[in-house]
PDB file of N, CA and C in Angstrom:
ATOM      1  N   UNK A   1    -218.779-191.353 -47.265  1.00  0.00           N
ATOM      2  CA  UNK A   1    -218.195-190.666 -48.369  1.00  0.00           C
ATOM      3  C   UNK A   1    -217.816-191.722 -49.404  1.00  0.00           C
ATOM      4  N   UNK A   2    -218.080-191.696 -50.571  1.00  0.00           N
ATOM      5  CA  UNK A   2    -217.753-192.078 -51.709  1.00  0.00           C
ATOM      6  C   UNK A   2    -216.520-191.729 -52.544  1.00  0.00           C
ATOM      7  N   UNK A   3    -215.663-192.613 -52.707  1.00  0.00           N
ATOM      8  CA  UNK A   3    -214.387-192.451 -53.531  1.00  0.00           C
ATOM      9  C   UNK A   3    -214.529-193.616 -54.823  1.00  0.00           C
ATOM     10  N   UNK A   4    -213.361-193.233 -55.768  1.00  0.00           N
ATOM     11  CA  UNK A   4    -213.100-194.104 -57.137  1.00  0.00           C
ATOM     12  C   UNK A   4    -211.800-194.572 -56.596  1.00  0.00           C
ATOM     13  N   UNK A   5    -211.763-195.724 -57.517  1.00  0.00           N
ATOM     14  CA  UNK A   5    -210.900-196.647 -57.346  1.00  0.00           C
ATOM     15  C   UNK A   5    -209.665-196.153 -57.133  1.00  0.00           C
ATOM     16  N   UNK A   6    -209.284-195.335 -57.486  1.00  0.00           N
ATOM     17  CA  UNK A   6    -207.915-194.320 -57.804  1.00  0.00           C
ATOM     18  C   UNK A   6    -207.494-193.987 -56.122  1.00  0.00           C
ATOM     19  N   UNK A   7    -208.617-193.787 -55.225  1.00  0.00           N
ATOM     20  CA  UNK A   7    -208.402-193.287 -53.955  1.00  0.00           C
ATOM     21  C   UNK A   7    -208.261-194.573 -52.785  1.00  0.00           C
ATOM     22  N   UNK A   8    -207.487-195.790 -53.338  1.00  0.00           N
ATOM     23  CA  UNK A   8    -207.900-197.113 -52.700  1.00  0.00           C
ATOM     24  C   UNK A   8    -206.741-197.128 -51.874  1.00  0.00           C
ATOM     25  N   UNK A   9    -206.189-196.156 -51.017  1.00  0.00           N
ATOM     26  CA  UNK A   9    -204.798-196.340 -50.287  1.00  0.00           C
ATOM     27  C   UNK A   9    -205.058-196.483 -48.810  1.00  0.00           C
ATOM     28  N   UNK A  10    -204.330-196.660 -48.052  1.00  0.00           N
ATOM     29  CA  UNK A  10    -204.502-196.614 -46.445  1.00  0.00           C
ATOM     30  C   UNK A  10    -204.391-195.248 -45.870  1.00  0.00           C
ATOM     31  N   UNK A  11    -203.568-194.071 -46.545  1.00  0.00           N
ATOM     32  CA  UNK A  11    -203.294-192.704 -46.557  1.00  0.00           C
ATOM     33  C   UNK A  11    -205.120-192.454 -46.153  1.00  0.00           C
ATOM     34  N   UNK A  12    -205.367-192.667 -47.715  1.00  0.00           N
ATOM     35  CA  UNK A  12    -206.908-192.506 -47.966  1.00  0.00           C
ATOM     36  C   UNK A  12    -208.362-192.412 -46.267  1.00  0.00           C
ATOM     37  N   UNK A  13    -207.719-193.842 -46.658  1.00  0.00           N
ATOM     38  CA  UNK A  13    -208.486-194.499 -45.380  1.00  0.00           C
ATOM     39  C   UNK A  13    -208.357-193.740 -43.567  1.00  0.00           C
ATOM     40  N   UNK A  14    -207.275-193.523 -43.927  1.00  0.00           N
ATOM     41  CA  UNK A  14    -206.989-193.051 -42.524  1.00  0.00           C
ATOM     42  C   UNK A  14    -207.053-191.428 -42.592  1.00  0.00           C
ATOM     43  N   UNK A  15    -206.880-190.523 -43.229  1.00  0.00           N
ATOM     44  CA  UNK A  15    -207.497-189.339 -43.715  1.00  0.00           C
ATOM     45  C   UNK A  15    -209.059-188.733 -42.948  1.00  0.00           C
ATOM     46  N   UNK A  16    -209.849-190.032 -44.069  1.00  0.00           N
ATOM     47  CA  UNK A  16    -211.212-189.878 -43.577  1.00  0.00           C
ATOM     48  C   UNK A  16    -211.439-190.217 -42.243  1.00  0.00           C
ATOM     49  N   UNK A  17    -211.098-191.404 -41.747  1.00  0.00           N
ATOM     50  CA  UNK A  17    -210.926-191.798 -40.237  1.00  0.00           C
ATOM     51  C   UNK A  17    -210.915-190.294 -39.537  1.00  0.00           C
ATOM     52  N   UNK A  18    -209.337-190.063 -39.618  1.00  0.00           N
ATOM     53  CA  UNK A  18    -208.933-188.959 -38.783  1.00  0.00           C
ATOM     54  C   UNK A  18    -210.299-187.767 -38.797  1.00  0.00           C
ATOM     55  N   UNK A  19    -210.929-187.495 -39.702  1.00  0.00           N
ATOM     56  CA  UNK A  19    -211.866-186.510 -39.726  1.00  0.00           C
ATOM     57  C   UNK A  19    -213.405-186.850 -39.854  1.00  0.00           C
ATOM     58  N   UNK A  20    -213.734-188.161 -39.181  1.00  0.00           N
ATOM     59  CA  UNK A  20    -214.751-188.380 -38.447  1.00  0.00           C
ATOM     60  C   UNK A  20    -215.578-189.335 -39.842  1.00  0.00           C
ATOM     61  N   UNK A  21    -215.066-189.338 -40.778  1.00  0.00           N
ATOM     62  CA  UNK A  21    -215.328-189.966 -42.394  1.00  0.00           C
ATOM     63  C   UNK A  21    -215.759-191.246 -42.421  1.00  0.00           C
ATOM     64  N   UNK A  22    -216.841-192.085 -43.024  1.00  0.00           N
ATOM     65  CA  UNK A  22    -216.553-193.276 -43.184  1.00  0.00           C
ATOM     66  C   UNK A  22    -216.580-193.177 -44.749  1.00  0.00           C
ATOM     67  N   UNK A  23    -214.865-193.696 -45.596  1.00  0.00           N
ATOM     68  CA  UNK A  23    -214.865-193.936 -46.644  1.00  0.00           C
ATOM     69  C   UNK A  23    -215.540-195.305 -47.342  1.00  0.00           C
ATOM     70  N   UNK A  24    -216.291-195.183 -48.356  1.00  0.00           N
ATOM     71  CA  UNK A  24    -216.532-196.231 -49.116  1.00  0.00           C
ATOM     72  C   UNK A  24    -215.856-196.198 -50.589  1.00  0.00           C
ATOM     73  N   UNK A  25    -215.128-196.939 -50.924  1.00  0.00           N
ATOM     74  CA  UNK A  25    -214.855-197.179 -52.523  1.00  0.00           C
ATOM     75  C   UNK A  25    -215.779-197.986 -53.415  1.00  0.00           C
ATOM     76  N   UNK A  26    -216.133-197.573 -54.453  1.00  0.00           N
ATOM     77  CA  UNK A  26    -216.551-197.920 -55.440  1.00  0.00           C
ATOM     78  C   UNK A  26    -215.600-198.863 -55.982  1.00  0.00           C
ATOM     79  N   UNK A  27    -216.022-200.163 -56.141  1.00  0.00           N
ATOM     80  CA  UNK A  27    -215.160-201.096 -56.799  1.00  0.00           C
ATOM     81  C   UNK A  27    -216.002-201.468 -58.128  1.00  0.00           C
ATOM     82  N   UNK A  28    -215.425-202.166 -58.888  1.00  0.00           N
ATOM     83  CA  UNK A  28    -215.618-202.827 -60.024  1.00  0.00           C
ATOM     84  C   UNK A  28    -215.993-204.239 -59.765  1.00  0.00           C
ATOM     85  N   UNK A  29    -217.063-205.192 -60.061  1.00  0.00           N
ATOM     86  CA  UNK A  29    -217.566-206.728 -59.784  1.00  0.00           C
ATOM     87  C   UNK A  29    -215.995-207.416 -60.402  1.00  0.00           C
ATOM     88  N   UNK A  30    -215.295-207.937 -59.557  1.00  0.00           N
ATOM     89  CA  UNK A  30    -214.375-208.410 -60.379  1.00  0.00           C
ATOM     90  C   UNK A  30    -214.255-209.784 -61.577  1.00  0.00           C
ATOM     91  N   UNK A  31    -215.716-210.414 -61.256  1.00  0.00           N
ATOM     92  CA  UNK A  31    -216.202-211.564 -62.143  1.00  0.00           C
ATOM     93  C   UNK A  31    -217.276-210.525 -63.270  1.00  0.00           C
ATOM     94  N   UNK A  32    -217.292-209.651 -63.631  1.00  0.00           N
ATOM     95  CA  UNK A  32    -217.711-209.139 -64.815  1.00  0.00           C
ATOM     96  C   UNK A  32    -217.108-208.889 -65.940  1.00  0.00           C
ATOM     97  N   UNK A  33    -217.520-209.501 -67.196  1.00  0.00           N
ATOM     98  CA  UNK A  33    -217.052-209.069 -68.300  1.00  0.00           C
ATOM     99  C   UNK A  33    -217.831-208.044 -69.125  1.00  0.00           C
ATOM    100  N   UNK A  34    -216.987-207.493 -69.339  1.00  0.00           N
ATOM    101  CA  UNK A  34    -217.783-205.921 -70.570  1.00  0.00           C
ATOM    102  C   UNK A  34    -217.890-205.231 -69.657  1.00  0.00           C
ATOM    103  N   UNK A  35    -219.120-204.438 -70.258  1.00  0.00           N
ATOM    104  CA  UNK A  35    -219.374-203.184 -69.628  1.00  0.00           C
ATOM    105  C   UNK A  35    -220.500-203.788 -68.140  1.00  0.00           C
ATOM    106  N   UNK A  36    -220.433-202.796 -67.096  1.00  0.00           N
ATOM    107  CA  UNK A  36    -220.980-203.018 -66.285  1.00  0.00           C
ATOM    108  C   UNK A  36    -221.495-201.818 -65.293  1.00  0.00           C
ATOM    109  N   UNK A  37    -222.642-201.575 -65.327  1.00  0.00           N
ATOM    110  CA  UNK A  37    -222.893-200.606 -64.379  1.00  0.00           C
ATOM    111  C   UNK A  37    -222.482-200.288 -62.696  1.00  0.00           C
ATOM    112  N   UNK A  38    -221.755-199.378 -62.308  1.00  0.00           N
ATOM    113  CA  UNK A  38    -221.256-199.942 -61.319  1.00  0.00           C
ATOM    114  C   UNK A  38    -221.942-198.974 -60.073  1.00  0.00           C
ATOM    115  N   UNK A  39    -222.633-199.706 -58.990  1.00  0.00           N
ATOM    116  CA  UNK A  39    -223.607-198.687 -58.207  1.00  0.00           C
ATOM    117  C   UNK A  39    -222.794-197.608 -57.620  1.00  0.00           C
ATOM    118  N   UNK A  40    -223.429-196.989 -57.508  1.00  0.00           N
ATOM    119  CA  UNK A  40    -222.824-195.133 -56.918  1.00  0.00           C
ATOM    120  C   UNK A  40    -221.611-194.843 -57.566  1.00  0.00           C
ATOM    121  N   UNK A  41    -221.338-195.172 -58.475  1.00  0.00           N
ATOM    122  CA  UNK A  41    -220.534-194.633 -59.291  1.00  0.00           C
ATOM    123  C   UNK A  41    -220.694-193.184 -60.266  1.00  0.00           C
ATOM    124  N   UNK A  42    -221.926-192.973 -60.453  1.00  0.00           N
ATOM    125  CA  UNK A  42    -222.113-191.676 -61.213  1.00  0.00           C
ATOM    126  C   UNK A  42    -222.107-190.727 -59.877  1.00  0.00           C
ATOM    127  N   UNK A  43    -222.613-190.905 -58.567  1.00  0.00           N
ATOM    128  CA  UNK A  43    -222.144-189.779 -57.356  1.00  0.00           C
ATOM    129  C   UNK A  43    -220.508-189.211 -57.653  1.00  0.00           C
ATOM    130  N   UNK A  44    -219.815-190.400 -57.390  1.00  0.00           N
ATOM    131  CA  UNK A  44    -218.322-189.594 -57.709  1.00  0.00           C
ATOM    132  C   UNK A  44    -218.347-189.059 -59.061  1.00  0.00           C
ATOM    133  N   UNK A  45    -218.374-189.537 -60.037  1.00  0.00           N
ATOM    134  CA  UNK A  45    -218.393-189.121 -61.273  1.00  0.00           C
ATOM    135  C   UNK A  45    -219.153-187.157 -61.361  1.00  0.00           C
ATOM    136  N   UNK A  46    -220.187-187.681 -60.792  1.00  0.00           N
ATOM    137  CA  UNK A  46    -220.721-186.339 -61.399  1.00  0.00           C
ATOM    138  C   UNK A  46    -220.228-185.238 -60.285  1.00  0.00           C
ATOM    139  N   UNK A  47    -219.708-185.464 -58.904  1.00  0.00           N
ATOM    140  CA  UNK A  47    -218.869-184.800 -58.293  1.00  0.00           C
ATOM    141  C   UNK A  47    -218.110-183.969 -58.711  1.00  0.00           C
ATOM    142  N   UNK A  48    -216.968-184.843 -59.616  1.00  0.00           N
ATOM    143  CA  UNK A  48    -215.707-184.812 -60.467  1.00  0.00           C
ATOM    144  C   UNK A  48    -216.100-183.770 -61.463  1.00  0.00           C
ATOM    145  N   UNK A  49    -217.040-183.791 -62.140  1.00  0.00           N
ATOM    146  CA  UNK A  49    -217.647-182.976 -63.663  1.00  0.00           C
ATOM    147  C   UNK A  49    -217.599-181.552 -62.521  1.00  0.00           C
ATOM    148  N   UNK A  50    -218.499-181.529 -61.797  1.00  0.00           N
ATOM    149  CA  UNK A  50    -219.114-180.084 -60.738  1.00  0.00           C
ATOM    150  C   UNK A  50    -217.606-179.535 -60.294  1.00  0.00           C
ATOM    151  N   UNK A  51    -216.711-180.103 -59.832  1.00  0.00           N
ATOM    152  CA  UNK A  51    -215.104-179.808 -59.699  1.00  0.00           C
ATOM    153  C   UNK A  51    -214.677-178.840 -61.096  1.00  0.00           C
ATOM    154  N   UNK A  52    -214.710-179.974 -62.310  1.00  0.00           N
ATOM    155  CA  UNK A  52    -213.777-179.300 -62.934  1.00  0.00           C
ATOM    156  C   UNK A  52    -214.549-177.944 -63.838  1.00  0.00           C
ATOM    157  N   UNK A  53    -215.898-178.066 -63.467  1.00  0.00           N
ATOM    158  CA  UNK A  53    -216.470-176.101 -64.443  1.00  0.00           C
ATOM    159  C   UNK A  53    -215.931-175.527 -63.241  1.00  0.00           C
ATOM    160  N   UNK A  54    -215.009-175.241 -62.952  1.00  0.00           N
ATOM    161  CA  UNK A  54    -213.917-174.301 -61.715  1.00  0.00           C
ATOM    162  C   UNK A  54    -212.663-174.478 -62.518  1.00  0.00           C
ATOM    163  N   UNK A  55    -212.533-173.302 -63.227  1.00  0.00           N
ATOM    164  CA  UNK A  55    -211.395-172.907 -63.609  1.00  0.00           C
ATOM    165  C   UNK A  55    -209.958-173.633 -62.925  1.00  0.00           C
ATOM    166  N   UNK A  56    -209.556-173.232 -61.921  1.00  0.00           N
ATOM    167  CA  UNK A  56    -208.902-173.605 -61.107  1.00  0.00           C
ATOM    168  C   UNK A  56    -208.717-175.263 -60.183  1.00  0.00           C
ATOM    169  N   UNK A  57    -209.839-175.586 -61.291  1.00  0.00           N
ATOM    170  CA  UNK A  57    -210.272-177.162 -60.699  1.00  0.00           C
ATOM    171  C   UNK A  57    -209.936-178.183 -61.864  1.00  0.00           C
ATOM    172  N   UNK A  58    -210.252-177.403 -63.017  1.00  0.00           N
ATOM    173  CA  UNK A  58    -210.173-178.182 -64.051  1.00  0.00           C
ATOM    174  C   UNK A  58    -208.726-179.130 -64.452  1.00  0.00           C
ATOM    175  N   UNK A  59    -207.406-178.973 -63.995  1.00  0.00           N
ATOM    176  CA  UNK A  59    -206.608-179.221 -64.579  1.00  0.00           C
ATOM    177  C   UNK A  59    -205.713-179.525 -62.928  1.00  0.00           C
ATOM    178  N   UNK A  60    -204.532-180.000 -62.960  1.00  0.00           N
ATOM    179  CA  UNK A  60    -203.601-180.114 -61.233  1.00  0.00           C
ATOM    180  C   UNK A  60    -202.441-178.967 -61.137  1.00  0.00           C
ATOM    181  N   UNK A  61    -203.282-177.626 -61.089  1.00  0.00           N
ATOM    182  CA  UNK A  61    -202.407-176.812 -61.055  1.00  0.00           C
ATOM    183  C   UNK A  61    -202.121-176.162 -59.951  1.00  0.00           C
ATOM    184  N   UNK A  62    -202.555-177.238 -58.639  1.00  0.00           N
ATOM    185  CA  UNK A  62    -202.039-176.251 -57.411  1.00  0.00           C
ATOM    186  C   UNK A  62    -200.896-177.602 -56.908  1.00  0.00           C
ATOM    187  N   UNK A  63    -200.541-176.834 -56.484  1.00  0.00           N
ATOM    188  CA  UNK A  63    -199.270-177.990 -55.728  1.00  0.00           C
ATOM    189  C   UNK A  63    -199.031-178.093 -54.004  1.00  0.00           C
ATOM    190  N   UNK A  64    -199.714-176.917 -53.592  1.00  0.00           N
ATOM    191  CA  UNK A  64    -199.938-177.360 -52.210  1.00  0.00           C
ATOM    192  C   UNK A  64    -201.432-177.516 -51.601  1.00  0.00           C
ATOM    193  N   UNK A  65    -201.470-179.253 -50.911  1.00  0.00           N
ATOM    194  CA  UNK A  65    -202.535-179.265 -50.883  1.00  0.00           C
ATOM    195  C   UNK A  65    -203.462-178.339 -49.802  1.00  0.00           C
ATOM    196  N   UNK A  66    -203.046-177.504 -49.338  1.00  0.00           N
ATOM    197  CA  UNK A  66    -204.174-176.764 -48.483  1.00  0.00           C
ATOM    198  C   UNK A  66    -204.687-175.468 -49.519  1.00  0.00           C
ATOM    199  N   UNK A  67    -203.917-175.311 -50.454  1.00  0.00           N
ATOM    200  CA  UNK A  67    -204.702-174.440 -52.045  1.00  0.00           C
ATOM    201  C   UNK A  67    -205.642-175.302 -52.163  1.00  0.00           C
ATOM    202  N   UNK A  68    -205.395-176.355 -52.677  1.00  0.00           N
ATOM    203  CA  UNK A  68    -206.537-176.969 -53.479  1.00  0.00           C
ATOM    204  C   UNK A  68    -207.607-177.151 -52.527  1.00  0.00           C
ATOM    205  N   UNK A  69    -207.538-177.549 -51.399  1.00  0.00           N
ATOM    206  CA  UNK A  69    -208.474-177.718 -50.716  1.00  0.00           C
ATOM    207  C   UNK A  69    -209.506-176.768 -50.299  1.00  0.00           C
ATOM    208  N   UNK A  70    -208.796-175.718 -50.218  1.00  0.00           N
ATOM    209  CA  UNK A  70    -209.093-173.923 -50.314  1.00  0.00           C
ATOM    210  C   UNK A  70    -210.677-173.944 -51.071  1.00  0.00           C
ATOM    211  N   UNK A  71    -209.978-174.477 -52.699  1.00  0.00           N
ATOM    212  CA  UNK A  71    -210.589-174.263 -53.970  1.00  0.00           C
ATOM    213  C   UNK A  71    -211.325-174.930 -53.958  1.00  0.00           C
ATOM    214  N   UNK A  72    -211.482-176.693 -53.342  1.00  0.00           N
ATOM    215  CA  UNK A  72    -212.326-177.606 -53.225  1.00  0.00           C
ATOM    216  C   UNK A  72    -213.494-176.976 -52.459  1.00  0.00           C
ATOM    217  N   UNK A  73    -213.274-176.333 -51.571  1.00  0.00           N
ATOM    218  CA  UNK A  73    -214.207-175.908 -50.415  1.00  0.00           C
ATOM    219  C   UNK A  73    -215.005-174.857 -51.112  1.00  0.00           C
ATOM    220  N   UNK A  74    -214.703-173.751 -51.504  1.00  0.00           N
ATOM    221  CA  UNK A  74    -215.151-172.702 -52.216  1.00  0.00           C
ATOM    222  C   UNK A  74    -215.896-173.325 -53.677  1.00  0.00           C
ATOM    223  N   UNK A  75    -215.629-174.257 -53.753  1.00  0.00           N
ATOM    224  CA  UNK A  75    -215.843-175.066 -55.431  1.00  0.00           C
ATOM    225  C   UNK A  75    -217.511-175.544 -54.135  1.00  0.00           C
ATOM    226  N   UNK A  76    -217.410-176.373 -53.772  1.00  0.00           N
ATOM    227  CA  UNK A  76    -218.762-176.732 -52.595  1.00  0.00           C
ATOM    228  C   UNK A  76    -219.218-175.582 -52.101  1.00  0.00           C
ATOM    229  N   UNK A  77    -218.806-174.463 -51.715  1.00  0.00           N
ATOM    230  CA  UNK A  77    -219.879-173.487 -51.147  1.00  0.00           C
ATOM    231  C   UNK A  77    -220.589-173.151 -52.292  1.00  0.00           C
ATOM    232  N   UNK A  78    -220.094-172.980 -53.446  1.00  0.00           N
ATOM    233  CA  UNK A  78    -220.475-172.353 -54.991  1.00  0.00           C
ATOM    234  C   UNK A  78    -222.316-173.290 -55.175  1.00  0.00           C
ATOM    235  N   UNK A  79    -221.906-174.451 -55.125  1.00  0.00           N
ATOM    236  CA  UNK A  79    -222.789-175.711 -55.392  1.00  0.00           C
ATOM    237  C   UNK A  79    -223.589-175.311 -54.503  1.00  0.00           C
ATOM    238  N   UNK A  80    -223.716-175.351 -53.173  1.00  0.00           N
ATOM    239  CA  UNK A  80    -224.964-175.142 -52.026  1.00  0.00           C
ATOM    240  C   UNK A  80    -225.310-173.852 -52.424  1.00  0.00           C
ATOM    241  N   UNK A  81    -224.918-172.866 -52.549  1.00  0.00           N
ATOM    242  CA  UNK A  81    -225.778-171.470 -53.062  1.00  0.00           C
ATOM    243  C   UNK A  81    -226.339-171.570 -54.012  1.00  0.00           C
ATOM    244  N   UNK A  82    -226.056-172.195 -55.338  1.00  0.00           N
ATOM    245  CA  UNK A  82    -226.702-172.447 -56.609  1.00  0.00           C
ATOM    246  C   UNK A  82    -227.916-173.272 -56.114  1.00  0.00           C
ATOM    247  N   UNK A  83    -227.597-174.325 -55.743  1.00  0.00           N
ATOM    248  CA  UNK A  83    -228.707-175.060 -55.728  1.00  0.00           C
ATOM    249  C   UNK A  83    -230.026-175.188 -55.072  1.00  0.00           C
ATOM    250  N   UNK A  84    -230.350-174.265 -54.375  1.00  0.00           N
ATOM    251  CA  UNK A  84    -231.352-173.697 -53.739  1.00  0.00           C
ATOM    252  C   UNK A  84    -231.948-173.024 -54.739  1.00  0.00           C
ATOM    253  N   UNK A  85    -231.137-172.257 -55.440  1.00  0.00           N
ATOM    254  CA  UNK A  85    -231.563-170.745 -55.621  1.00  0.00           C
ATOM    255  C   UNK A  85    -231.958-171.715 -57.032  1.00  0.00           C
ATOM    256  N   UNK A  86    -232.169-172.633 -57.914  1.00  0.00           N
ATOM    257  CA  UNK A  86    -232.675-173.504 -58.807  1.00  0.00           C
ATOM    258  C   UNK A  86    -234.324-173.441 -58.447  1.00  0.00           C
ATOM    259  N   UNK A  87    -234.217-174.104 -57.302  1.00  0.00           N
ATOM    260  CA  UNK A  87    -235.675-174.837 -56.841  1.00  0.00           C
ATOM    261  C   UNK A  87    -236.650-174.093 -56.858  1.00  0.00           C
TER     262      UNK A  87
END
């Protein structure tokens, strides 16, 4: 599984652990200056975009996390039905 820098905690880490996960973070080259392409970085990114066309995704308006997760899940079943039905 792929995370952004934002998700760089031990919470994090041990989360995915607990549920069979191997987390990877996306880091930044820390000897780069400017702009820099950073590998698998558009996976999370474009994750993030597919999240927020969900009403209910778009903004942090649930406060307990087994809602959101609810919504996360249903936000992913949405994606696997669409995307078949594309091809």
């Amino acid at each position: 599984m792929f995370a952004d820098t934002g998700y760089n905690a031990q919470q994090t880490y041990g989360a995915a652990a607990g549920n069979g996960l191997r987390l990877e973070v996306v880091r930044r080259n820390p000897h780069a200056i400017g702009f820099e392409v950073i590998k698998r970085r558009w996976v999370v990114e474009r994750t993030f975009s597919w999240l927020g066309r969900n009403r209910r995704l778009a903004k942090d308006f649930e406060n307990v996390a087994s809602t959101l997760l609810a919504f996360v899940t249903l936000a992913a079943i949405q994606f696997g039905i669409r995307r078949p039905a594309r091809s």
